[in-house]
C-alpha atoms as a PDB file:
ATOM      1  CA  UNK A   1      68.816 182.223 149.099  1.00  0.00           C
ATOM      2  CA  UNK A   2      66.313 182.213 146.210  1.00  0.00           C
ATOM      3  CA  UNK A   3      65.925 178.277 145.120  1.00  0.00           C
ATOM      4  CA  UNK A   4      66.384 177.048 141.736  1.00  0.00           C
ATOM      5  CA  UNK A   5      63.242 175.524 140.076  1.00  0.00           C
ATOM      6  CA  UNK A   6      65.138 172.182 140.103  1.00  0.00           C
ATOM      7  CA  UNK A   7      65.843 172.648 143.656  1.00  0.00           C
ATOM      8  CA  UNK A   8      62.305 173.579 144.448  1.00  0.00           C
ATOM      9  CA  UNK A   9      61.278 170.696 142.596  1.00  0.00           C
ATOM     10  CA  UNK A  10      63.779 168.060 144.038  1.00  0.00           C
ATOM     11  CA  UNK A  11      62.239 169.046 147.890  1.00  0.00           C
ATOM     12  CA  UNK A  12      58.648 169.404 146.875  1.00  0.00           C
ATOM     13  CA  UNK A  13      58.701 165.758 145.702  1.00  0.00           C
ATOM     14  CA  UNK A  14      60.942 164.742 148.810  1.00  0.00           C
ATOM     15  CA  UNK A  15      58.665 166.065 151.413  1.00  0.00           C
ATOM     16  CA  UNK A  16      55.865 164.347 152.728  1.00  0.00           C
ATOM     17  CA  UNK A  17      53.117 166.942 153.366  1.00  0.00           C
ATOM     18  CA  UNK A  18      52.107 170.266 152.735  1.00  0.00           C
ATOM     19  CA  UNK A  19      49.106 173.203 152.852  1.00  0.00           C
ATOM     20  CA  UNK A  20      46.912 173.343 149.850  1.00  0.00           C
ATOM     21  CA  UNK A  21      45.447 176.533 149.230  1.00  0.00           C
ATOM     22  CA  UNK A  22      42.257 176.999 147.341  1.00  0.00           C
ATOM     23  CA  UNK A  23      40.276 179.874 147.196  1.00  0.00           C
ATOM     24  CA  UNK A  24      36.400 180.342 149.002  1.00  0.00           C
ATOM     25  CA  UNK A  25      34.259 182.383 146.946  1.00  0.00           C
ATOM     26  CA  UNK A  26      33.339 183.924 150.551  1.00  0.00           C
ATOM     27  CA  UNK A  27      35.953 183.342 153.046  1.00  0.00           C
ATOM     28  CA  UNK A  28      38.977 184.025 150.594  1.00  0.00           C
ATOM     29  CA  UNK A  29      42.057 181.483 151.161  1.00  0.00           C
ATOM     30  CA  UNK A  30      40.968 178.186 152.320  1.00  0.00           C
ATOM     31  CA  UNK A  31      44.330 175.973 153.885  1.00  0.00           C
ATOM     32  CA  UNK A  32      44.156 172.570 154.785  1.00  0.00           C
ATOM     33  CA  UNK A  33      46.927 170.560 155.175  1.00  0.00           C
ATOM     34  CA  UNK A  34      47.378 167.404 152.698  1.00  0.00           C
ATOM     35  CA  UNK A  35      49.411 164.568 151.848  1.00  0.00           C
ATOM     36  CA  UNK A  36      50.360 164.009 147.824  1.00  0.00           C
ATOM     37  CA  UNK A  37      52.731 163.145 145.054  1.00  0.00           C
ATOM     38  CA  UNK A  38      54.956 164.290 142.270  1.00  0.00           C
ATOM     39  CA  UNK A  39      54.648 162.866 139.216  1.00  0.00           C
ATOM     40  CA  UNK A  40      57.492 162.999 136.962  1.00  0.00           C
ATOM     41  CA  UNK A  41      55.511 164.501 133.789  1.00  0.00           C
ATOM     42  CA  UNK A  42      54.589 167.978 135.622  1.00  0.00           C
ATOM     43  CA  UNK A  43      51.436 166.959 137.580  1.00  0.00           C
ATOM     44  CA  UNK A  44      50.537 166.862 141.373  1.00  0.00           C
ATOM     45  CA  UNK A  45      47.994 164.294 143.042  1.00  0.00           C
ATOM     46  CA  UNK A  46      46.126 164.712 146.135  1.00  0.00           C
ATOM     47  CA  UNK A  47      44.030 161.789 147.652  1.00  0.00           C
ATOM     48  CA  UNK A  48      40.448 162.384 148.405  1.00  0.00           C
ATOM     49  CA  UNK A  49      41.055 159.204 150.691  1.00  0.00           C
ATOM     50  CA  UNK A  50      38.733 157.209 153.228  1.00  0.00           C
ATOM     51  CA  UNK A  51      41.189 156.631 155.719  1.00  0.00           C
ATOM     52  CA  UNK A  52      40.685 159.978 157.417  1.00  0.00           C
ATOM     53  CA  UNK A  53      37.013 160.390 159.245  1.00  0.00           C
ATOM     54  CA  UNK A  54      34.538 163.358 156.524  1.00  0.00           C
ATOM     55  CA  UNK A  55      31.414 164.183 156.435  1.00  0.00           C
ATOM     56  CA  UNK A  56      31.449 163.729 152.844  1.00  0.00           C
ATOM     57  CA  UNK A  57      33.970 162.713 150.017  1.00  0.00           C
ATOM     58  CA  UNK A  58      33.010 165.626 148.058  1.00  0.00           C
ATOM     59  CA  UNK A  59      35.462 168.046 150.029  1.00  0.00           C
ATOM     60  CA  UNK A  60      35.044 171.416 150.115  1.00  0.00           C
ATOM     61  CA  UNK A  61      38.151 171.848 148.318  1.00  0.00           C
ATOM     62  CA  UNK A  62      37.230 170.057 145.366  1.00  0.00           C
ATOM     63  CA  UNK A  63      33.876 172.950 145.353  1.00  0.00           C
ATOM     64  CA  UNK A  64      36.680 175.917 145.382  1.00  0.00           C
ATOM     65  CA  UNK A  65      38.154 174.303 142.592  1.00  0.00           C
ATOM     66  CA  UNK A  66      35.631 173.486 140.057  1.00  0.00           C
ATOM     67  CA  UNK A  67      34.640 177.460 140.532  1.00  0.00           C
ATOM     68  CA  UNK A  68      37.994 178.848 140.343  1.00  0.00           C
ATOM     69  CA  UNK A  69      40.957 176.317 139.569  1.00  0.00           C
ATOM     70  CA  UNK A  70      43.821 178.219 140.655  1.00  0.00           C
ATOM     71  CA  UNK A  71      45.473 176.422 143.632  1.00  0.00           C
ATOM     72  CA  UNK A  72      48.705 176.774 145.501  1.00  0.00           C
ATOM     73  CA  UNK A  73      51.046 173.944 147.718  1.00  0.00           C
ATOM     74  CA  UNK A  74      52.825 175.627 150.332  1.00  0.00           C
ATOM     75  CA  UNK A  75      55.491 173.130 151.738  1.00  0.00           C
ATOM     76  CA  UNK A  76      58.175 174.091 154.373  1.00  0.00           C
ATOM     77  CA  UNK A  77      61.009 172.587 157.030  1.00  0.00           C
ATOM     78  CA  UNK A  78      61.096 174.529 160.102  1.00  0.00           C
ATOM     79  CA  UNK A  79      63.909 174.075 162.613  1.00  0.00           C
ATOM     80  CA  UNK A  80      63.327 176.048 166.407  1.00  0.00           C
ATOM     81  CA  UNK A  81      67.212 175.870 166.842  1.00  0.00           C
ATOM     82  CA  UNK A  82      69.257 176.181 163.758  1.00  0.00           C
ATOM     83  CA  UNK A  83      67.625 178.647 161.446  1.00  0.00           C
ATOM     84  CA  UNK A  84      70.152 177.755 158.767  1.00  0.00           C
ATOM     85  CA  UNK A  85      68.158 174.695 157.930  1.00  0.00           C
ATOM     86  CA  UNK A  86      65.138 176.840 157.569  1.00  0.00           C
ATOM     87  CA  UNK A  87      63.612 176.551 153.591  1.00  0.00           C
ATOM     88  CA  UNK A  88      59.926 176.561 151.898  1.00  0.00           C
ATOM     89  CA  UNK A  89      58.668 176.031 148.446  1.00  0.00           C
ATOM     90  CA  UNK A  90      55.666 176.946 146.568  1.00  0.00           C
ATOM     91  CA  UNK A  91      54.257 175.404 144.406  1.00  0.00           C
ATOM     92  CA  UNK A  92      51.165 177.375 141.805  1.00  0.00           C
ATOM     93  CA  UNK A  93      48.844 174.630 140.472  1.00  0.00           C
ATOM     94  CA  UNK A  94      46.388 174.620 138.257  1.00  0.00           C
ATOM     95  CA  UNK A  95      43.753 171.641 139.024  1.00  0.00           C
ATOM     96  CA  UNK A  96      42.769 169.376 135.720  1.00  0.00           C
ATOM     97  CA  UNK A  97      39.119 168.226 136.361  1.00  0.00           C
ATOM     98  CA  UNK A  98      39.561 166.857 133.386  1.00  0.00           C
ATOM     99  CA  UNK A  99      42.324 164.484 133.859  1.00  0.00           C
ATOM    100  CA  UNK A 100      43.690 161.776 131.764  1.00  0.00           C
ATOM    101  CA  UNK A 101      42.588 159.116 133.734  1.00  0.00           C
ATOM    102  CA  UNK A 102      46.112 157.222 133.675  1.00  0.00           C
ATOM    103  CA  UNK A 103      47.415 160.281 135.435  1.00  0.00           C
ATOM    104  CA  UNK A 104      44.980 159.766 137.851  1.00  0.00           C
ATOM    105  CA  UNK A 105      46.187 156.433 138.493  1.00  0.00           C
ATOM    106  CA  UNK A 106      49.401 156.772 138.409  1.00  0.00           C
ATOM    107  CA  UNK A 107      49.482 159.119 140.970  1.00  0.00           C
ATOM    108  CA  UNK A 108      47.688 156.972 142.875  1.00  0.00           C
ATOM    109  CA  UNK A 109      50.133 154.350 142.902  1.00  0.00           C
ATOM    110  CA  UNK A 110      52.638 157.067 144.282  1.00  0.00           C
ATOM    111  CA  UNK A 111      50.662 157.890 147.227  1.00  0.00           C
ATOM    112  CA  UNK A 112      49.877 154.081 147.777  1.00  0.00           C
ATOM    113  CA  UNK A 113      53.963 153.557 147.561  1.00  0.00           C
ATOM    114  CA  UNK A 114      54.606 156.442 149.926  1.00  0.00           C
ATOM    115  CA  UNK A 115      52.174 156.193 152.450  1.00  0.00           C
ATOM    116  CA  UNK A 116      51.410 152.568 154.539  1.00  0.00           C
ATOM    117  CA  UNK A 117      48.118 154.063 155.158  1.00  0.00           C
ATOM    118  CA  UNK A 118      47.361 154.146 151.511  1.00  0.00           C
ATOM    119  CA  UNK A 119      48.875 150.944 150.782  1.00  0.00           C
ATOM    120  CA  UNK A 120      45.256 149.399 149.445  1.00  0.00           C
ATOM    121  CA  UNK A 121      44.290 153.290 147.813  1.00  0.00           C
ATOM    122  CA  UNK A 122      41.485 154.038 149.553  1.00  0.00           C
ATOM    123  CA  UNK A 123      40.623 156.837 147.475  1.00  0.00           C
ATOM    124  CA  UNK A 124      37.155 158.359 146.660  1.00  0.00           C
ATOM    125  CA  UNK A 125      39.492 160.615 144.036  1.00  0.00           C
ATOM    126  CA  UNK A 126      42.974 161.796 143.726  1.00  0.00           C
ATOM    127  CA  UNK A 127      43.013 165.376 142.556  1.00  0.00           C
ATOM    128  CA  UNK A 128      45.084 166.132 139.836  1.00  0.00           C
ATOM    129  CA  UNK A 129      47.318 169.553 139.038  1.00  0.00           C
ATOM    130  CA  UNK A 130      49.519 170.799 137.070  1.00  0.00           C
ATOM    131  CA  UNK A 131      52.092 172.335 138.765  1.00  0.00           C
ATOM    132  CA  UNK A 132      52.539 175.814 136.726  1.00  0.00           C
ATOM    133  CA  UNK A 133      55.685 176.790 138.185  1.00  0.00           C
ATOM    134  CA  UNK A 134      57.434 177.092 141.706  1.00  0.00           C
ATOM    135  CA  UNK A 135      58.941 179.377 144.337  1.00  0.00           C
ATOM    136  CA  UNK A 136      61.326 178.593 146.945  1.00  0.00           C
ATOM    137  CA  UNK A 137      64.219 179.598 149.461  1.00  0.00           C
ATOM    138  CA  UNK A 138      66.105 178.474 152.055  1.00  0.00           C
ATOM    139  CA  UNK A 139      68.411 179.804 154.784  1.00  0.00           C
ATOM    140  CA  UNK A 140      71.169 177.398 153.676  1.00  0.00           C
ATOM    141  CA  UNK A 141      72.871 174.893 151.348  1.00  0.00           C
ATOM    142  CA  UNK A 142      71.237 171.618 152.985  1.00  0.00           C
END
């Protein structure tokens, strides 16, 4: 069944991770899985941290976005033996490399309140996106 968009909102900021896609000017869809947080004002944030071992803090990620700023968050809950619990959402961002600053921030707090890891906010940058508007379904009524 199709979701709501306050459904698809509701378990986009209840689950924990998800696949952003951003687009390679040469390989097409680039997917890497990434932690983040809702904000309650229409914006995303996901932490360019230093927890995780990179080459560099300047992701390739953040290079698909500043040429194209189209993104998308695909989150999902998959079940191998009852299919009735089976639902995804997607969410279409739009990334704001121009930020308010306070967003930025605030979304940091988020992560640091969600995640123990984060706890200090270890961040080199927390990207920020406005989510443009959602898609979702699920097998069941949770």
């Amino acid at each position: 069944m199709k979701l709501t968009e306050d459904e698809a909102r509701a378990r986009l900021a209840a689950h924990d991770h998800g696949v952003l896609c951003t687009l390679h000017a040469e390989r097409g869809v680039d997917a890497v899985p990434v932690a983040y947080a809702v904000g309650e004002d229409g914006v995303l944030g996901i932490p360019v941290d230093r927890v995780k071992p990179k080459a560099s803090t300047r992701l390739q990620r953040q290079r698909n976005l500043e040429a194209d700023p189209r993104a998308a968050l695909l989150v999902e809950h998959w079940d191998a033996d009852d299919w009735s619990q089976l639902w995804w959402v997607r969410a279409e961002l739009r990334w704001q490399g121009d930020a308010d600053p306070d967003q930025a921030t605030s979304l940091a707090a988020s992560l640091a309140a969600r995640y123990p890891q984060y706890r200090d906010q270890p961040f080199a940058a927390v990207l920020v996106f406005r989510i443009v508007a959602l898609t979702g379904w699920a097998a069941g009524t949770r």
